[in-house]
Protein backbone atom coordinates (compact mmCIF):
# COMPACT_ATOMS: atom_id res chain seq x y z
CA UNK A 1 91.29 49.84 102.32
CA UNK A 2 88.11 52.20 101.04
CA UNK A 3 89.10 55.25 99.43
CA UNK A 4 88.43 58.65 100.42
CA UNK A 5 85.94 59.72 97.81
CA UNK A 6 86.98 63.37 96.59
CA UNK A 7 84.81 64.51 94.61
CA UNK A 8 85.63 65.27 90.94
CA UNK A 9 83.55 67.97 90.68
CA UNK A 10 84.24 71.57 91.28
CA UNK A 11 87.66 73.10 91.55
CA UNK A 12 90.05 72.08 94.10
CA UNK A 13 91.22 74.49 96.70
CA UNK A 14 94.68 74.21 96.52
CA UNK A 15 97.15 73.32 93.50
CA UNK A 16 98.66 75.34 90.60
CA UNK A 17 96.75 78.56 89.52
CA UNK A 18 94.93 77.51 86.24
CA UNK A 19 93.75 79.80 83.48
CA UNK A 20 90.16 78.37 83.20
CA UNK A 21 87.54 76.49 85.33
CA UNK A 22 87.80 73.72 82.99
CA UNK A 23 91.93 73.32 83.51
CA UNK A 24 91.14 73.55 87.11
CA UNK A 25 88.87 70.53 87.24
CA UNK A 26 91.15 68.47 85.05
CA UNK A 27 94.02 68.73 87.23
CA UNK A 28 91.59 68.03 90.17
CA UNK A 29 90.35 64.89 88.26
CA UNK A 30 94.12 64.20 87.84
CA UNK A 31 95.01 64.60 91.65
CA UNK A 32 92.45 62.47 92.59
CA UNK A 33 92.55 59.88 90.26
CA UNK A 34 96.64 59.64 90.86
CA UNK A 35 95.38 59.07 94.64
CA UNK A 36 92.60 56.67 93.82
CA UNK A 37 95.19 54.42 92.39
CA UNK A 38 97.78 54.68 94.68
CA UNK A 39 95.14 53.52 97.32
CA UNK A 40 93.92 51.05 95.38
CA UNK A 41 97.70 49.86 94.80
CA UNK A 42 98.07 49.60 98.74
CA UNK A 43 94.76 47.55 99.40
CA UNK A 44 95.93 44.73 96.82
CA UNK A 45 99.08 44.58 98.25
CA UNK A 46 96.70 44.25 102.23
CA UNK A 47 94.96 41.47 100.78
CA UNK A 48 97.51 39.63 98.53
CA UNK A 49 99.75 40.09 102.25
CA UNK A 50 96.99 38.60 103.90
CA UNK A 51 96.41 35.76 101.61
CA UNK A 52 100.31 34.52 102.27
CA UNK A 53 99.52 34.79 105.74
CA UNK A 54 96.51 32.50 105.21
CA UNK A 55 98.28 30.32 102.79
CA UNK A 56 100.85 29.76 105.34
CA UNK A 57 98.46 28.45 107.67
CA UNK A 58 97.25 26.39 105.34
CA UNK A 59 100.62 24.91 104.91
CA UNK A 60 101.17 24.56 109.06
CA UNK A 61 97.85 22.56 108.86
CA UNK A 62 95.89 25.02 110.57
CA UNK A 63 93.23 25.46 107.72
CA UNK A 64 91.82 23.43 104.73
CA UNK A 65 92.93 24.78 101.24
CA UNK A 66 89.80 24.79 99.50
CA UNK A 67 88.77 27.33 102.36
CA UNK A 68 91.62 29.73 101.57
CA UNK A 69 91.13 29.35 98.04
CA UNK A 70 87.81 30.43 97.97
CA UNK A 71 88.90 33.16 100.65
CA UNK A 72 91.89 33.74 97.78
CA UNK A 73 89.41 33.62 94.91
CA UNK A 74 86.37 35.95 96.64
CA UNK A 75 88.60 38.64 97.17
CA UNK A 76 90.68 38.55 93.61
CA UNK A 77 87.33 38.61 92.28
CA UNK A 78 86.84 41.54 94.09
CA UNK A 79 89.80 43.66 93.70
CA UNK A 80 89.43 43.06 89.84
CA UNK A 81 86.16 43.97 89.89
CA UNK A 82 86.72 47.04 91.52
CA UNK A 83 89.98 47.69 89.43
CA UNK A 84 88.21 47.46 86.16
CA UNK A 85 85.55 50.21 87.56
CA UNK A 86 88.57 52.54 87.88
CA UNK A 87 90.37 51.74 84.64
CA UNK A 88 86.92 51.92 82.97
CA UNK A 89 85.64 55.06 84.21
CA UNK A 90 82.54 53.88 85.72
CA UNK A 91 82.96 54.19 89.19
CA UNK A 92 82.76 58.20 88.03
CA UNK A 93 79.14 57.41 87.07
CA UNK A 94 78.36 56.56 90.66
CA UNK A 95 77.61 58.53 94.13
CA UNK A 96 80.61 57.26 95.43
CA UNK A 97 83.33 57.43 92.52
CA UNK A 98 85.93 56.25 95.82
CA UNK A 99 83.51 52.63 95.73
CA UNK A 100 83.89 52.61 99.26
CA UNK A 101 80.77 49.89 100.21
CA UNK A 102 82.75 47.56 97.30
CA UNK A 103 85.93 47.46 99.34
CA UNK A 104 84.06 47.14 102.70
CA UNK A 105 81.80 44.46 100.97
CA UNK A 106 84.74 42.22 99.45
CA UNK A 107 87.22 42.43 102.31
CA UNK A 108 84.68 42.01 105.49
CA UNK A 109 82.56 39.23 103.79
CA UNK A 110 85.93 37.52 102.47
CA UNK A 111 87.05 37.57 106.20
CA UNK A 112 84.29 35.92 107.58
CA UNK A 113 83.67 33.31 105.45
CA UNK A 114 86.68 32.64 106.38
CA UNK A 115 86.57 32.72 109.81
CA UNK A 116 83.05 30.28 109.81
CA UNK A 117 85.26 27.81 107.09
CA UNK A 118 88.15 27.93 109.72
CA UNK A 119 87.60 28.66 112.95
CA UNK A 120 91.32 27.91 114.00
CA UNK A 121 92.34 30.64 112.40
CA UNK A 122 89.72 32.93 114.28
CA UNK A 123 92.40 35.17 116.08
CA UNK A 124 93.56 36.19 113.20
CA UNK A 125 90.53 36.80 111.12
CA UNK A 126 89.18 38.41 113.83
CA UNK A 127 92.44 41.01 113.83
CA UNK A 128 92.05 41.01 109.98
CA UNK A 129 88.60 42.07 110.40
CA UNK A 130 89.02 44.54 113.16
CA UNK A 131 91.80 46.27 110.17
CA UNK A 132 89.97 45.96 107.48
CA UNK A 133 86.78 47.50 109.49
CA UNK A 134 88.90 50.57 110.30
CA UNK A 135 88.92 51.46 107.06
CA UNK A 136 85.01 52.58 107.92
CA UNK A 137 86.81 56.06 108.84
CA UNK A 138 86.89 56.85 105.19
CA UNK A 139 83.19 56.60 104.68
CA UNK A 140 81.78 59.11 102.77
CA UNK A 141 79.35 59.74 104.81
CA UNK A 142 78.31 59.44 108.81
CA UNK A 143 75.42 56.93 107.64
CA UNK A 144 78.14 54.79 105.72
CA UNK A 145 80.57 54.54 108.76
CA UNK A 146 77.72 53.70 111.52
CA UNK A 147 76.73 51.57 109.45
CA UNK A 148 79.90 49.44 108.54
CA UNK A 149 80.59 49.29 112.20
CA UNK A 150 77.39 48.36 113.22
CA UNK A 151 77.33 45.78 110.57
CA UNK A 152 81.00 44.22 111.07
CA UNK A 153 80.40 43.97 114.81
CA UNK A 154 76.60 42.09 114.35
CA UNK A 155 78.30 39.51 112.06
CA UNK A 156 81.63 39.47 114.28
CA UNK A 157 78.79 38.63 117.16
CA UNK A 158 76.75 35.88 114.40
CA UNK A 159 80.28 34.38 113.89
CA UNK A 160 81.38 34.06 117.15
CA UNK A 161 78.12 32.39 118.12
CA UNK A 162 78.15 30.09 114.98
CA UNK A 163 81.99 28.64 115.33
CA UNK A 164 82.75 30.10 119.11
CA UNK A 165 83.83 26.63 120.33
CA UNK A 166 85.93 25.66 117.47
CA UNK A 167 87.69 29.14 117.83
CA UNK A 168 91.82 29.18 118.26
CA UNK A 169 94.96 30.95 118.68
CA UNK A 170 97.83 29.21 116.53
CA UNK A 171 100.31 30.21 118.89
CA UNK A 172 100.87 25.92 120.04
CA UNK A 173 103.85 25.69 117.64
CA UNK A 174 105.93 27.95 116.21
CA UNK A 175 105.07 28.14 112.45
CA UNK A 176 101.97 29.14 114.13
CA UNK A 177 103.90 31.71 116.16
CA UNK A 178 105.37 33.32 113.42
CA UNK A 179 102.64 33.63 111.65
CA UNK A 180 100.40 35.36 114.34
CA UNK A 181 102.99 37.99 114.86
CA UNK A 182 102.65 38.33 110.57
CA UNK A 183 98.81 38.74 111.29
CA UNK A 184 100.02 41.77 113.84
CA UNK A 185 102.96 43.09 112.12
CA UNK A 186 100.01 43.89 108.78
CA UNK A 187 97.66 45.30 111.20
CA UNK A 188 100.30 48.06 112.78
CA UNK A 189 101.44 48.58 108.90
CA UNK A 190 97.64 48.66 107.35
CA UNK A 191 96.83 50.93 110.66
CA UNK A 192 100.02 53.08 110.18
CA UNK A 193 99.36 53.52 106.07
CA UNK A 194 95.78 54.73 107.32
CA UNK A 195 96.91 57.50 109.89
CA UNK A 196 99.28 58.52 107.59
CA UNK A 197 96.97 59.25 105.13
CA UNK A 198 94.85 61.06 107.13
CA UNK A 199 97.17 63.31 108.15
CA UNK A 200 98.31 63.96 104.47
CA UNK A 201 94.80 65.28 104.61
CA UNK A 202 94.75 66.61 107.08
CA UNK A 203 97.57 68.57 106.18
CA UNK A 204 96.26 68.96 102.30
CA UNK A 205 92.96 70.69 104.61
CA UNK A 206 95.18 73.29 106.85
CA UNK A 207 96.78 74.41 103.45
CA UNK A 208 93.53 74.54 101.69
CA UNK A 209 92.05 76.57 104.55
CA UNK A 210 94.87 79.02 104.62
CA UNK A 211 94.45 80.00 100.93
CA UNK A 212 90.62 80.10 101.65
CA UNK A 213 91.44 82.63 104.13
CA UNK A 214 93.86 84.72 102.50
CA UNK A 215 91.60 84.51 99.13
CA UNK A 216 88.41 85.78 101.37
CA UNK A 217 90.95 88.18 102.95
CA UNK A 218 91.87 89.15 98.97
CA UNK A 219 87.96 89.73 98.07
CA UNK A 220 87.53 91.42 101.80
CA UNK A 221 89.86 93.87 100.20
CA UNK A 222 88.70 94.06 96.68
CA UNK A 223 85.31 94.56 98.57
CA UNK A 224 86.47 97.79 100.52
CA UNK A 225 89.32 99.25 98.76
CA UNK A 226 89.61 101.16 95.86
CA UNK A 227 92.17 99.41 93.31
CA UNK A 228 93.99 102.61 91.60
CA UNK A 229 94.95 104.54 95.16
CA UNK A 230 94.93 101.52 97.28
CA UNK A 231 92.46 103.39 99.97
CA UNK A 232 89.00 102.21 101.27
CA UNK A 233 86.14 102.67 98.81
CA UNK A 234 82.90 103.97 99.67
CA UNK A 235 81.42 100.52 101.03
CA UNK A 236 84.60 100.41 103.31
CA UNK A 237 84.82 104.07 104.47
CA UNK A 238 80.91 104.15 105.12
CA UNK A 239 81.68 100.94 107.60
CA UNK A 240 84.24 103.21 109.54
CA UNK A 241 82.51 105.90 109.52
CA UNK A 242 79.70 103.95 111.52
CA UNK A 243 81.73 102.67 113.61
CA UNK A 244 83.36 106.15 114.98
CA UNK A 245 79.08 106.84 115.13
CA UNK A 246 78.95 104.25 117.43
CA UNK A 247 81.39 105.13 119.58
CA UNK A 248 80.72 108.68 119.52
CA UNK A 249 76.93 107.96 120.56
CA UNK A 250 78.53 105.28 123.75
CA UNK A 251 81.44 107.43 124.85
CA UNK A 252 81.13 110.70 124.04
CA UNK A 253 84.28 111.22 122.07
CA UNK A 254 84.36 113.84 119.22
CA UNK A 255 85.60 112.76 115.22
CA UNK A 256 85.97 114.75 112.46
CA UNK A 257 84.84 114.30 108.87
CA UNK A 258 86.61 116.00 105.98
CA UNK A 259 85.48 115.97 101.93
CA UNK A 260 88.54 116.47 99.78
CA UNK A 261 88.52 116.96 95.74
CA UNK A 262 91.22 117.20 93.57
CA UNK A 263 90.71 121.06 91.64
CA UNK A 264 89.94 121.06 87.80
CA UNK A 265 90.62 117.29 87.64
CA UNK A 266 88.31 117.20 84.69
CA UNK A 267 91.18 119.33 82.82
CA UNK A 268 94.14 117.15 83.68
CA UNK A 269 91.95 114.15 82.32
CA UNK A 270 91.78 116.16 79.24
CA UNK A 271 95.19 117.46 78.86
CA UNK A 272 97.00 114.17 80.29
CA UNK A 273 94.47 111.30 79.40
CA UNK A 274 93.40 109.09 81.68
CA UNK A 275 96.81 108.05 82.46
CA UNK A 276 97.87 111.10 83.36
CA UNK A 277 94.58 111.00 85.72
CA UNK A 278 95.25 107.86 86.77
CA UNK A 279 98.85 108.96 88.09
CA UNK A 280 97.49 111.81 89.68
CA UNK A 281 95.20 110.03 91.55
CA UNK A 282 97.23 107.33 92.68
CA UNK A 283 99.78 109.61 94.12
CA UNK A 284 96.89 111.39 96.21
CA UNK A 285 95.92 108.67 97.58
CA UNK A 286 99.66 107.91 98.84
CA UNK A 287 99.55 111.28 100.13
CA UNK A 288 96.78 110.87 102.35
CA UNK A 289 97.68 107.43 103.96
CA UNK A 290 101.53 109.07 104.89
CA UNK A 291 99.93 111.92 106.37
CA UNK A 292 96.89 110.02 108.56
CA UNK A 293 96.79 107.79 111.78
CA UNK A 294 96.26 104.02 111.70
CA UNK A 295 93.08 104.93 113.36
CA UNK A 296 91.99 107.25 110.76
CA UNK A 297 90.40 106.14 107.33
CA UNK A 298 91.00 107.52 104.08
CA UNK A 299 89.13 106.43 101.15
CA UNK A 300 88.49 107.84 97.15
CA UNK A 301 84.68 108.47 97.80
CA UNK A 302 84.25 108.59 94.23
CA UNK A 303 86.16 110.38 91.20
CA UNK A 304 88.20 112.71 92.36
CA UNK A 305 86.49 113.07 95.66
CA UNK A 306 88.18 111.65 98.79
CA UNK A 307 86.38 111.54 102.33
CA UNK A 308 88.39 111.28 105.32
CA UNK A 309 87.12 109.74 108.74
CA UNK A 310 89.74 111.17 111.80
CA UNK A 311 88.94 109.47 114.75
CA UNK A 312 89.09 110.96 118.38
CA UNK A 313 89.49 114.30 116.10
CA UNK A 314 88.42 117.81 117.79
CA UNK A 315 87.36 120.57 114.65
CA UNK A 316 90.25 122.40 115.04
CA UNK A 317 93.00 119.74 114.89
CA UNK A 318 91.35 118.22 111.75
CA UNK A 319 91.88 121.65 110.57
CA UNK A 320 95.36 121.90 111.07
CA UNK A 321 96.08 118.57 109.73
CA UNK A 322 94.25 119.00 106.30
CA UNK A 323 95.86 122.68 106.29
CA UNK A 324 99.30 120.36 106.19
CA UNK A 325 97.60 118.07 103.51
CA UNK A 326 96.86 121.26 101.23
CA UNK A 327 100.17 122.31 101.47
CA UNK A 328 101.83 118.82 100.57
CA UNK A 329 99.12 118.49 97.82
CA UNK A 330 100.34 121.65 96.38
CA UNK A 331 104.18 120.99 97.02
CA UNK A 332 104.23 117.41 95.41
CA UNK A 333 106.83 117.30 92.09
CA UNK A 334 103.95 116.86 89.49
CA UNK A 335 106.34 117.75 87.24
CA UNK A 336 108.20 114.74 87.71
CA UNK A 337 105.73 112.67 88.25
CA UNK A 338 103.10 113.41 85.50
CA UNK A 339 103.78 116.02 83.47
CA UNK A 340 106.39 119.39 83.24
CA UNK A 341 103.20 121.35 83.08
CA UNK A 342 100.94 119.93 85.37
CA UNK A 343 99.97 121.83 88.96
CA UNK A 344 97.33 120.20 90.90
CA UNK A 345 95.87 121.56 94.38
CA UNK A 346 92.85 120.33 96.33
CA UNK A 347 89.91 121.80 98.23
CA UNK A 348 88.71 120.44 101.44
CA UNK A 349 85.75 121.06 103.56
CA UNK A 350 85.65 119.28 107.06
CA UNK A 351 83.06 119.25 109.90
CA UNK A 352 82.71 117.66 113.43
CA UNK A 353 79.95 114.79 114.58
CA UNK A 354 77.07 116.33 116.34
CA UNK A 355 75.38 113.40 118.78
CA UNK A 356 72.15 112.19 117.11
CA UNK A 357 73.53 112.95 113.86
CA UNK A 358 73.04 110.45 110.74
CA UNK A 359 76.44 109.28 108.59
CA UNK A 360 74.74 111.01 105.24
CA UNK A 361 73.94 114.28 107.27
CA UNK A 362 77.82 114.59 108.35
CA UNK A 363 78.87 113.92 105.24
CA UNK A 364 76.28 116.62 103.27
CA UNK A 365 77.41 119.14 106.00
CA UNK A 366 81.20 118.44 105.00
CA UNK A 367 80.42 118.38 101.54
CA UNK A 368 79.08 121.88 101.46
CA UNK A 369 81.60 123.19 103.40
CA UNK A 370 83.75 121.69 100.76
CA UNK A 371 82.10 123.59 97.78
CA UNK A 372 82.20 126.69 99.54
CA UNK A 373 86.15 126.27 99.12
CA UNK A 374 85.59 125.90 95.51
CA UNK A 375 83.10 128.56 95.51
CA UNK A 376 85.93 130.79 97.17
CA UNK A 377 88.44 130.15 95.07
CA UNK A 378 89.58 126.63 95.57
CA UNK A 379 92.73 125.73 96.95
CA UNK A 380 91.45 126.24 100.92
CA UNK A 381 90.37 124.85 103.81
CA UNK A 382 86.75 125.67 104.71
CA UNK A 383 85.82 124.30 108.35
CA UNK A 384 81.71 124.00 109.15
């Protein structure tokens, strides 16, 4: 049987979490070489099965032992060939580290000659060779699998033509018997090992692709949200915020912006640290996803700014709703949570989409109306 030739390069997609890129591709090399062998282990145990089956014929008179010898010492020439490429590490210096056109190479010639020596035998050479050919799936490439079947079928064709008349089934006594269903029963086992194996991979593939996705899923989010408050970023809010655009422009429906910053935050920086900063931030940000839709967007624009997106939002409800934000803002226990000391309100500054409108005009319009709040006092609510 070939072997599926995983590369050894790169790290693998699934397996233990590893602290470097070089402890990755060991264990890779490790995995793979672990399957390389245990592949390897089943094909010698195909061939040496397949030798008894041919010595037994040999021993019902069905085919000369010189031509199962050579058939016996072809292939063990082969197989230790091929072994000592593994052991050796030199099959790693080659395009194909899984040696795939050596196993094709040994096994399909092996079971030809055999089948020109002794065409008695041609039934089950021909079964033989049908197995052995199947192992063409695990071609590493498209080329290398139209090519092994085109191959195996031109010299099945050659052969057939060569030593057609001479051709038999040993089914006329019943050694002979026997040992045709032994030709059958390793074909269903060889075919059997083979779809098993691909569905180990098959499987190894669906788990690979389902930590692909949820480590795209994992970057999609480091992408677009902001790690301390857990809210969209700019890059993520900016997305939304064309989006609502969009709609606004097809369907007429009103949204609301609003700018938010946190008042003096500079001080609490200085008084607290950037702990203390950190904390207050953090809990901001939890305020504003309890107190918005699952339509809405709330992001940390940058600092201690915030920009909301509230879709399907008329002026004056946005109004009311950051009115409630204020409030809460001002009512959380900072005490407990940061500091005994520490007070912290916000001042927000909120406008509605005019049709035609860009995203950075909205968002300038909502911004001054935000620093007329701090103008005024802080602390407010200033609507454009």
């Amino acid at each position: 049987m070939a072997h599926s030739p995983e590369k050894t390069r790169g790290p693998p997609l699934w397996g233990p979490k590893s602290s470097s890129p070089l402890a990755n591709e060991t264990q890779h090399f490790e995995r793979w070489r672990k399957r390389t062998w245990q592949l390897h282990a089943s094909v010698l145990l195909s061939h040496l099965y397949a030798f008894m089956l041919f010595l037994g014929h040999c021993w019902a008179g069905y085919v000369p032992l010189h031509a199962v010898l050579l058939y016996g010492l072809w292939i063990g020439a082969g197989m230790a060939f091929i072994t000592w490429a593994y052991a050796s590490g030199w099959s790693q210096t080659q395009s194909d580290p899984g040696l795939f056109f050596w196993h094709q190479l040994v096994s399909v010639t092996g079971v030809l000659g055999l089948l020109v020596a002794a065409p008695p035998v041609a039934f089950q050479a021909l079964v033989m060779l049908l197995v052995f050919s199947t192992d063409g799936f695990l071609a590493p490439r498209r080329t290398s699998f139209w090519m092994t079947w085109s191959c195996t079928l031109i010299a099945i064709a050659l052969a057939v033509y060569w030593a057609g008349p001479q051709m038999r089934m040993t089914t006329d006594t019943l050694i002979g018997q026997f040992l045709t269903v032994g030709v059958m029963l390793g074909a269903v086992v060889r075919c059997s090992v083979l779809v098993t194996y691909f569905r180990g991979m098959q499987y190894r593939l669906s788990a690979s692709n389902e930590k692909l996705a949820l480590a795209l899923k994992q970057i999609e989010n480091l992408v677009r949200n902001d790690d301390l408050t857990g809210l969209a970023n700019r890059r993520g809010v900016m997305d939304r915020l064309q989006q609502c655009i969009h709609a606004a422009q097809r369907r007429d429906t009103p949204f609301c912006i609003a700018m938010l910053d946190i008042d003096f935050f500079k001080q609490v920086n200085d008084r607290y640290g950037h702990e203390g900063g950190d904390q207050v931030l953090r809990a901001f940000g939890q305020l504003l996803s309890s107190q918005i839709r699952a339509t809405d967007c709330a992001s940390r624009y940058g600092g201690e700014e915030f920009l909301l997106v509230l879709c399907d939002t008329q002026l004056a409800q946005a109004g009311v709703l950051l009115e409630r934000i204020r409030e809460s803002t001002e009512a959380l226990p900072w005490t407990q949570l940061v500091h005994k000391d520490l007070r912290v309100t916000c001042t927000l500054g909120v406008t509605q989409y005019r049709q035609g409108e860009t995203a950075e005009a909205l968002i300038s319009r909502a911004d001054a109306a935000m620093y007329r709040g701090k103008a005024a006092g802080r602390n407010r609510v200033v609507l454009a």
